[in-house]
C-alpha atoms as a PDB file:
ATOM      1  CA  UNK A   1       0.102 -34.997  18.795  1.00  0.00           C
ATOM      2  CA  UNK A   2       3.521 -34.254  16.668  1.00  0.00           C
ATOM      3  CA  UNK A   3       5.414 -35.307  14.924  1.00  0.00           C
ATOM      4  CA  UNK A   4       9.393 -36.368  16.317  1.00  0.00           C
ATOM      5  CA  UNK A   5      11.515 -35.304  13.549  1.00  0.00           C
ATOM      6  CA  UNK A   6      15.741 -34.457  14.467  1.00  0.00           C
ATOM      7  CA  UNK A   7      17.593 -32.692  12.464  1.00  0.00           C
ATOM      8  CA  UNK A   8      21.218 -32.563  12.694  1.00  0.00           C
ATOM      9  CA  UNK A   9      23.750 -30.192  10.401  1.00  0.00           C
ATOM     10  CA  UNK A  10      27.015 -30.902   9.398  1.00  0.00           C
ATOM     11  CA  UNK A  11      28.501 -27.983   7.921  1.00  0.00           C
ATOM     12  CA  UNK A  12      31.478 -25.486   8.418  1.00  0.00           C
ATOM     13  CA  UNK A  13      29.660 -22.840   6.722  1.00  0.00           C
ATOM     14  CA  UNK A  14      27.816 -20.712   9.803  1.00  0.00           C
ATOM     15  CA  UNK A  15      25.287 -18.961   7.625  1.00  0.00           C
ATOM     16  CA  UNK A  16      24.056 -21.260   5.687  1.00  0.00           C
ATOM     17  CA  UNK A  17      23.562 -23.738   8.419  1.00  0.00           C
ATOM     18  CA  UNK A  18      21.368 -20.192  10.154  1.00  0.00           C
ATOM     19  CA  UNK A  19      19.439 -20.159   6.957  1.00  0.00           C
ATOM     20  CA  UNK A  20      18.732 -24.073   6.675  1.00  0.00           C
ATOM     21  CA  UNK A  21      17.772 -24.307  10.239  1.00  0.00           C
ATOM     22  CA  UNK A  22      14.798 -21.680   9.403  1.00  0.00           C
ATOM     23  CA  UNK A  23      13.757 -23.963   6.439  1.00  0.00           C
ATOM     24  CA  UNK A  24      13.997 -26.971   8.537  1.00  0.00           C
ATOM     25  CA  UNK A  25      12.145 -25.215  11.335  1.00  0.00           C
ATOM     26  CA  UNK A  26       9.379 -23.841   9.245  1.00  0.00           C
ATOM     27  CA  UNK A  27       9.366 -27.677   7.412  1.00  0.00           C
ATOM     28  CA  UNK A  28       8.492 -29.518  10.655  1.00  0.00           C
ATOM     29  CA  UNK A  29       6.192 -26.854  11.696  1.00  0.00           C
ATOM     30  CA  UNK A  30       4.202 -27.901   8.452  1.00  0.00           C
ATOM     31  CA  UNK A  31       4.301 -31.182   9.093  1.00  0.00           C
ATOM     32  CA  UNK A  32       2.629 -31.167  12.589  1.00  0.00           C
ATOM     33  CA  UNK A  33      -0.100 -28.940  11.525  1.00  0.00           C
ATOM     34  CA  UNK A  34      -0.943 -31.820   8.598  1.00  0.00           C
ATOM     35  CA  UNK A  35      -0.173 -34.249  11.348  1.00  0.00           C
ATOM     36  CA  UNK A  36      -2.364 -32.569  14.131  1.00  0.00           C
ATOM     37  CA  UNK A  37      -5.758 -31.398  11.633  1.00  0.00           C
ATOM     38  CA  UNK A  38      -5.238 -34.563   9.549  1.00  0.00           C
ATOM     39  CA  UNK A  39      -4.337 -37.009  11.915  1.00  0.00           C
ATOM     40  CA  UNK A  40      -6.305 -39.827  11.158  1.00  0.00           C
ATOM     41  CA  UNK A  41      -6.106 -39.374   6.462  1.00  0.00           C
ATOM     42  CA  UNK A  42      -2.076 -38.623   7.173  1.00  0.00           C
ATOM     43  CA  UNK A  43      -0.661 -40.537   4.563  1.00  0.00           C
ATOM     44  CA  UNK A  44       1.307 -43.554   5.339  1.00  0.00           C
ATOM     45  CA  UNK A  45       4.652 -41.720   4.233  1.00  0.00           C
ATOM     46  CA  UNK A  46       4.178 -39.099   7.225  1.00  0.00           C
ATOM     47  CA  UNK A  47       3.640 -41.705   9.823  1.00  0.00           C
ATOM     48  CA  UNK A  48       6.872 -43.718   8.653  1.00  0.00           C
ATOM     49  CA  UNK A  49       8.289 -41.237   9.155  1.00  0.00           C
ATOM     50  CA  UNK A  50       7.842 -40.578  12.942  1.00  0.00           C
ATOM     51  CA  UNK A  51      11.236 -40.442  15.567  1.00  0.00           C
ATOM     52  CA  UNK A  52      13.934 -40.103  12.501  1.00  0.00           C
ATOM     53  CA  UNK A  53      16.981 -38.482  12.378  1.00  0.00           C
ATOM     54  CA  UNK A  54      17.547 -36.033   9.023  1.00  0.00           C
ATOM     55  CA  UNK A  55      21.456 -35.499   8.745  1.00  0.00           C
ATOM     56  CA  UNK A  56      22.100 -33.044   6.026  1.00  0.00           C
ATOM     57  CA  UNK A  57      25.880 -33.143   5.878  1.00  0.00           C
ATOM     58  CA  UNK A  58      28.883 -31.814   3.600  1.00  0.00           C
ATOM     59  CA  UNK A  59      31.678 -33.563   2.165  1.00  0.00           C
ATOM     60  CA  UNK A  60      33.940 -32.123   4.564  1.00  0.00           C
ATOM     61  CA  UNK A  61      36.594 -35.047   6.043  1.00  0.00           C
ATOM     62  CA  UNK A  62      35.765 -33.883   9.659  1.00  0.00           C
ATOM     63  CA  UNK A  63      32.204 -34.822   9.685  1.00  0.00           C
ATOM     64  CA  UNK A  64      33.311 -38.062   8.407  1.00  0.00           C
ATOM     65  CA  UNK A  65      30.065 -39.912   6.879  1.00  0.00           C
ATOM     66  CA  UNK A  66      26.863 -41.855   7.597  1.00  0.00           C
ATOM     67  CA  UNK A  67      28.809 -45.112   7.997  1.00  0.00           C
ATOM     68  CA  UNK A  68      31.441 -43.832  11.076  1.00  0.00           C
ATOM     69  CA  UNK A  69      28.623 -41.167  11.925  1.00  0.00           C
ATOM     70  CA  UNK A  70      27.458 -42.310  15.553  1.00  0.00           C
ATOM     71  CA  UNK A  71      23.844 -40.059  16.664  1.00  0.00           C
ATOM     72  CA  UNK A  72      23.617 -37.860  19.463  1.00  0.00           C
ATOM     73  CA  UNK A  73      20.088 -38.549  19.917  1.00  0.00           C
ATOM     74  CA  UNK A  74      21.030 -42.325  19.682  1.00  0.00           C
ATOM     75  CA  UNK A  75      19.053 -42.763  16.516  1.00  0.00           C
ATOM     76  CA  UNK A  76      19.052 -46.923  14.958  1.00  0.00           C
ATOM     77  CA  UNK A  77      20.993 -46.535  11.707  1.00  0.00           C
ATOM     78  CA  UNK A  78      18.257 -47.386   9.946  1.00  0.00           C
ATOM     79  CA  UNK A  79      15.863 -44.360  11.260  1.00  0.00           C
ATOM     80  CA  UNK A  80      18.878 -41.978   9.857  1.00  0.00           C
ATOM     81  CA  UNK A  81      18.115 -40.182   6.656  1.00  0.00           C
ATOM     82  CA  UNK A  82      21.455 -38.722   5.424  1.00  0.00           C
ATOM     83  CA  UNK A  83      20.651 -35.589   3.192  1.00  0.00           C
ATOM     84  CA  UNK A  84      24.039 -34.610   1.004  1.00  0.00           C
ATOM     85  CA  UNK A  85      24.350 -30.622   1.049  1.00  0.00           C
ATOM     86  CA  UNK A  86      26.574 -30.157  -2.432  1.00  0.00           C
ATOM     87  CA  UNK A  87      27.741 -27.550  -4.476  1.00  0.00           C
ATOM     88  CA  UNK A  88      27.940 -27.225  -7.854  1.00  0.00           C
ATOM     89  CA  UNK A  89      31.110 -29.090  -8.537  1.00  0.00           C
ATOM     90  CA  UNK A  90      29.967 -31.737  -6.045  1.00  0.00           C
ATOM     91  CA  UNK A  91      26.922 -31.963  -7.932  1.00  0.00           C
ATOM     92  CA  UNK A  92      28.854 -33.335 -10.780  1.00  0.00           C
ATOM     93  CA  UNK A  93      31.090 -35.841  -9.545  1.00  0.00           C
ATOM     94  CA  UNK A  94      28.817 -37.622  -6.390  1.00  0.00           C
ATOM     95  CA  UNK A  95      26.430 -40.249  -7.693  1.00  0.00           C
ATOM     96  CA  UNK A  96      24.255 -39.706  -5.328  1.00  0.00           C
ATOM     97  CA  UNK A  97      20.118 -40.143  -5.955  1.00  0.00           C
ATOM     98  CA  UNK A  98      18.741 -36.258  -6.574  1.00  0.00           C
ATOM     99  CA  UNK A  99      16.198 -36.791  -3.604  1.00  0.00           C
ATOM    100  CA  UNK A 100      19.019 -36.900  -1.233  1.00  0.00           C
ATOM    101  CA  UNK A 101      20.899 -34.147  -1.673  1.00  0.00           C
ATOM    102  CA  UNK A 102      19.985 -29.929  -1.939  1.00  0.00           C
ATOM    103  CA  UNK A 103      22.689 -28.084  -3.452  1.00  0.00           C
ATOM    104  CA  UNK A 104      24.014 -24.387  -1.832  1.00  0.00           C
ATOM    105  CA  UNK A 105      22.398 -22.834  -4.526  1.00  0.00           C
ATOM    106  CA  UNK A 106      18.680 -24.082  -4.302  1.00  0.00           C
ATOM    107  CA  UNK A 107      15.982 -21.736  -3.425  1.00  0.00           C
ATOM    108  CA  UNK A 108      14.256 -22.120  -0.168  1.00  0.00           C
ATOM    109  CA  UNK A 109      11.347 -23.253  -1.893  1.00  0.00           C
ATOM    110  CA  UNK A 110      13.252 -26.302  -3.905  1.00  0.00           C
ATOM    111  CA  UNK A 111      14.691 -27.087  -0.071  1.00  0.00           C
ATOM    112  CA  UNK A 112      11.604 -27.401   0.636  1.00  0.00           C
ATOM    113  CA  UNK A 113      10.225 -29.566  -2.199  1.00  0.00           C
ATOM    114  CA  UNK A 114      12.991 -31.509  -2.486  1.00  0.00           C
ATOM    115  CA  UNK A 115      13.003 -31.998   1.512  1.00  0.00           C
ATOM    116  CA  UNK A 116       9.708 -33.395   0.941  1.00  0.00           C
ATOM    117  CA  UNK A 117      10.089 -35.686  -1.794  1.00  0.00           C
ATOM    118  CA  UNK A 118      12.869 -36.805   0.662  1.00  0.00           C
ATOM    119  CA  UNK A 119      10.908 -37.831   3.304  1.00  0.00           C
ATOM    120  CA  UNK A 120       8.077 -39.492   1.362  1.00  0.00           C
ATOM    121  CA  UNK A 121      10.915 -41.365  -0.568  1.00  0.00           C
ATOM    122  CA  UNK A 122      11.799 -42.553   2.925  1.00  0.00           C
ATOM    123  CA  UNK A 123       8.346 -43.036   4.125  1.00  0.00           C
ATOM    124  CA  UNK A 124       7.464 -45.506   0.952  1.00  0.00           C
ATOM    125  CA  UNK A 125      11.327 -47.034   1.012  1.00  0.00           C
ATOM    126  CA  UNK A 126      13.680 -46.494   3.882  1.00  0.00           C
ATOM    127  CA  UNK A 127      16.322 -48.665   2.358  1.00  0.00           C
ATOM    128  CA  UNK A 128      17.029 -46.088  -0.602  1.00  0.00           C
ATOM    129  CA  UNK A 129      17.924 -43.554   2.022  1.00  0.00           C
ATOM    130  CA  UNK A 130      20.864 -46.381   3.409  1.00  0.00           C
ATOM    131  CA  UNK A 131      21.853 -46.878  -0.103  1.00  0.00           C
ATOM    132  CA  UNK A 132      22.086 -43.375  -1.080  1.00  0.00           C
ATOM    133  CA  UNK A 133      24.110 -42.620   2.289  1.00  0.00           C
ATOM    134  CA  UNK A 134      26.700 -45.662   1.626  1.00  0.00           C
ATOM    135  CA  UNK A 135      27.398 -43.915  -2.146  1.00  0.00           C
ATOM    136  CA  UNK A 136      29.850 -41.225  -0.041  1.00  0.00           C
ATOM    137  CA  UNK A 137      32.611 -42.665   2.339  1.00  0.00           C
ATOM    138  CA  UNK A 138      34.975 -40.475   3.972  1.00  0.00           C
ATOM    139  CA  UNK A 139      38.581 -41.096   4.314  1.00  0.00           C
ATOM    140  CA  UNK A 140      38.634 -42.647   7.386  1.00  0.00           C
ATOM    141  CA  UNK A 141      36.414 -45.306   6.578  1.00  0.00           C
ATOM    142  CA  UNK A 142      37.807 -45.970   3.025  1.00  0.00           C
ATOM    143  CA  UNK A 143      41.377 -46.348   4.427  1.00  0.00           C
ATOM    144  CA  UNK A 144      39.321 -49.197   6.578  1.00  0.00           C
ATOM    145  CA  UNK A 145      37.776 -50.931   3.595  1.00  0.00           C
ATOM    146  CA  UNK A 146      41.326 -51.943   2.587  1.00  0.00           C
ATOM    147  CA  UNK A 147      42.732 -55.178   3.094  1.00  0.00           C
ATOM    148  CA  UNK A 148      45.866 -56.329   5.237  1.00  0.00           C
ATOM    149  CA  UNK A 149      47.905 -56.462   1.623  1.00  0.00           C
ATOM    150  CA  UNK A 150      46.573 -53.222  -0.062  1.00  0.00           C
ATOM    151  CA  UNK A 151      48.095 -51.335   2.878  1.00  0.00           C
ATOM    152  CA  UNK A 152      50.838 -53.138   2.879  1.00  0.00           C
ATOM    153  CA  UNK A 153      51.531 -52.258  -0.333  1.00  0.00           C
ATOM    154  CA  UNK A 154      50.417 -48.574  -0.397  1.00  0.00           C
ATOM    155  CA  UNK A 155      52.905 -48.115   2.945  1.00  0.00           C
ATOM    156  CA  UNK A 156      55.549 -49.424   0.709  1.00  0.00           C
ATOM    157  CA  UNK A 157      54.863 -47.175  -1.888  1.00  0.00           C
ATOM    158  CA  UNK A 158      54.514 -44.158  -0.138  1.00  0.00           C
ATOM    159  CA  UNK A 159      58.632 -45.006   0.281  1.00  0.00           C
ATOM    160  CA  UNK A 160      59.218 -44.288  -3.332  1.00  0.00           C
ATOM    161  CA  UNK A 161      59.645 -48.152  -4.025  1.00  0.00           C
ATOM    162  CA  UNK A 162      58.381 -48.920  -7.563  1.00  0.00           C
ATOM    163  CA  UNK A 163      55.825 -52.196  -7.871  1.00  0.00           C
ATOM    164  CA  UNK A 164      58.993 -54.388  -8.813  1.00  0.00           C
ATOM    165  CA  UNK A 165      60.696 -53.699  -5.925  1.00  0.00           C
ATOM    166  CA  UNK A 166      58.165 -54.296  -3.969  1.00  0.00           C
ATOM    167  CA  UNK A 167      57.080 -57.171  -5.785  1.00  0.00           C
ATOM    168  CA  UNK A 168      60.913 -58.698  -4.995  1.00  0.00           C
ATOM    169  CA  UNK A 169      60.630 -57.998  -1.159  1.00  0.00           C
ATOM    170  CA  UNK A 170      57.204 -59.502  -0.547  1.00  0.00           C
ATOM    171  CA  UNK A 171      57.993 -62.677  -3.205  1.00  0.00           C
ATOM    172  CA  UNK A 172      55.188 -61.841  -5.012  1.00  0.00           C
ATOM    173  CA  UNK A 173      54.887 -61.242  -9.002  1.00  0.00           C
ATOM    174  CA  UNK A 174      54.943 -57.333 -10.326  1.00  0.00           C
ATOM    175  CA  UNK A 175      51.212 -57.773 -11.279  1.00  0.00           C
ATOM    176  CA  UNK A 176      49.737 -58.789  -8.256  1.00  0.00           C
ATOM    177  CA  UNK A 177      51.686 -55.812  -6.878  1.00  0.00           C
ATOM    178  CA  UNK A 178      49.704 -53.639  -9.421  1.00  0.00           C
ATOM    179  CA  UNK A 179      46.343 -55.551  -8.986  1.00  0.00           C
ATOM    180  CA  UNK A 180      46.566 -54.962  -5.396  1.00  0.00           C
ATOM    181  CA  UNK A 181      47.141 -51.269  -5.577  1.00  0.00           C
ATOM    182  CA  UNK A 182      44.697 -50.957  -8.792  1.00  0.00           C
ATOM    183  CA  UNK A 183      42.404 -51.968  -5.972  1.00  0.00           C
ATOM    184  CA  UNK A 184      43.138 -49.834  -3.778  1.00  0.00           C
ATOM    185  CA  UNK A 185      42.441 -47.371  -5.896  1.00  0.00           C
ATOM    186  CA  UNK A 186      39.125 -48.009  -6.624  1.00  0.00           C
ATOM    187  CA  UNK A 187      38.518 -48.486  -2.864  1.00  0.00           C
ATOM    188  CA  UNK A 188      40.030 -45.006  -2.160  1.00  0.00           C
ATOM    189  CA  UNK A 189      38.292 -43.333  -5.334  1.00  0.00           C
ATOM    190  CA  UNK A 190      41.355 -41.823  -7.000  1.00  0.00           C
ATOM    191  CA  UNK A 191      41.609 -42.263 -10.836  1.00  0.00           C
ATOM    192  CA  UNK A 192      44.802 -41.467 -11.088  1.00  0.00           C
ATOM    193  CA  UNK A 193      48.187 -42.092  -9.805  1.00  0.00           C
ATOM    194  CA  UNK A 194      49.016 -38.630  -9.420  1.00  0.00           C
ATOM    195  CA  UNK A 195      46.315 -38.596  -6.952  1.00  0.00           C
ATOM    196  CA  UNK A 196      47.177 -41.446  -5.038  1.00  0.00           C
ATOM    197  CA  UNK A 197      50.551 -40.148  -4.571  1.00  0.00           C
ATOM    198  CA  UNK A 198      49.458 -37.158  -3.380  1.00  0.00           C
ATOM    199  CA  UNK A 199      47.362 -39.218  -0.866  1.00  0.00           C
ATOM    200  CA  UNK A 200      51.149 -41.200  -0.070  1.00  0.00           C
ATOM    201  CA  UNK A 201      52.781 -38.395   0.709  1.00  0.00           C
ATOM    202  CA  UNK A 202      50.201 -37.510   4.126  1.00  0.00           C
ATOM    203  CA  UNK A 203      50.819 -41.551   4.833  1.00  0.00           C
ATOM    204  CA  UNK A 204      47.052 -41.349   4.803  1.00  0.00           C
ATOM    205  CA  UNK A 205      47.176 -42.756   8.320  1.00  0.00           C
ATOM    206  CA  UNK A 206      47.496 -46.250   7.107  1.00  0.00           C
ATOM    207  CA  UNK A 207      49.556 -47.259  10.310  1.00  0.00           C
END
């Protein structure tokens, strides 16, 4: 009897995705042989665990994220673990729980452990794993988290109009205007204005 553990990568960089599928392959291999001598004392965790989906995936917009990410094994969402693979800058900024993430520069062996922890995490609380995976949202689906006026607005903006201008054309006070793309904002995770315009100036596909 084994163990039916997926793993899919989602990663531009060739040879580390070579070197993670060994790890991976030599992971599930473990598991099995605790699954197959230990069968009937496997901890709960390891059983939970049985026909899930591990997605270790970058930050890269063209993988998109765990909430647009649609399984090519057809997995349920909630039998997808979404593993974060950072690097050190990444590490920094993404508030995402330690358990579900390896960084580029990890050993094989703190893969491994933390690969572990992972899936007992999940075993014991499956939920966490859909919490961490909603911290990260990729373009795409942050553009779709905005409302019918916040895109309004940002479209108008991405004109050069200031917020009073566009405040006059849509009859609608200067600080709504500003409330509406403060919003927006926080909804696209840009601090700063600078950034947002730089986000303006592709249109950001806001249609």
């Amino acid at each position: 009897m084994m163990l039916n553990i997926r793993f899919t990568l989602l990663d531009s960089n060739n040879f580390f995705q070579q070197g993670l599928l060994h790890v991976l392959k030599d992971f599930h291999d473990s598991l099995n042989e605790c699954y197959r001598l230990y069968s009937p004392l496997t901890p709960v965790e390891l059983k939970a665990v049985e026909n899930i989906e591990i997605i270790f995936r970058s930050q890269e917009e063209r993988w998109g994220c765990a909430r647009c990410y649609h399984s090519a094994y057809q997995t349920p969402h909630h039998r997808q673990m979404t593993v974060m693979i950072l690097d050190e800058k990444e590490c920094c900024t993404l508030k995402s729980p330690a358990q579900f993430s390896i960084n580029r520069e990890d050993s094989v062996a703190m893969v491994r452990q933390k690969l572990r922890l992972a899936v007992e995490h999940f075993g014991h609380h499956p939920w966490a794993s859909l919490h961490a995976s909603g911290l990260y949202y990729c373009q795409r689906c942050r553009i779709a988290r905005l409302s019918s006026c916040e895109k309004k607005v940002l479209k108008l903006m991405s004109t050069g109009m200031s917020a009073s201008t566009i405040a006059d054309m849509l009859h609608r006070s200067q600080k709504t205007i500003s409330s509406h793309k403060r919003s927006a904002m926080r909804k696209l995770n840009v601090n700063k204005s600078t950034e947002l315009n730089k986000m303006l100036l592709s249109q950001m596909g806001l249609g």
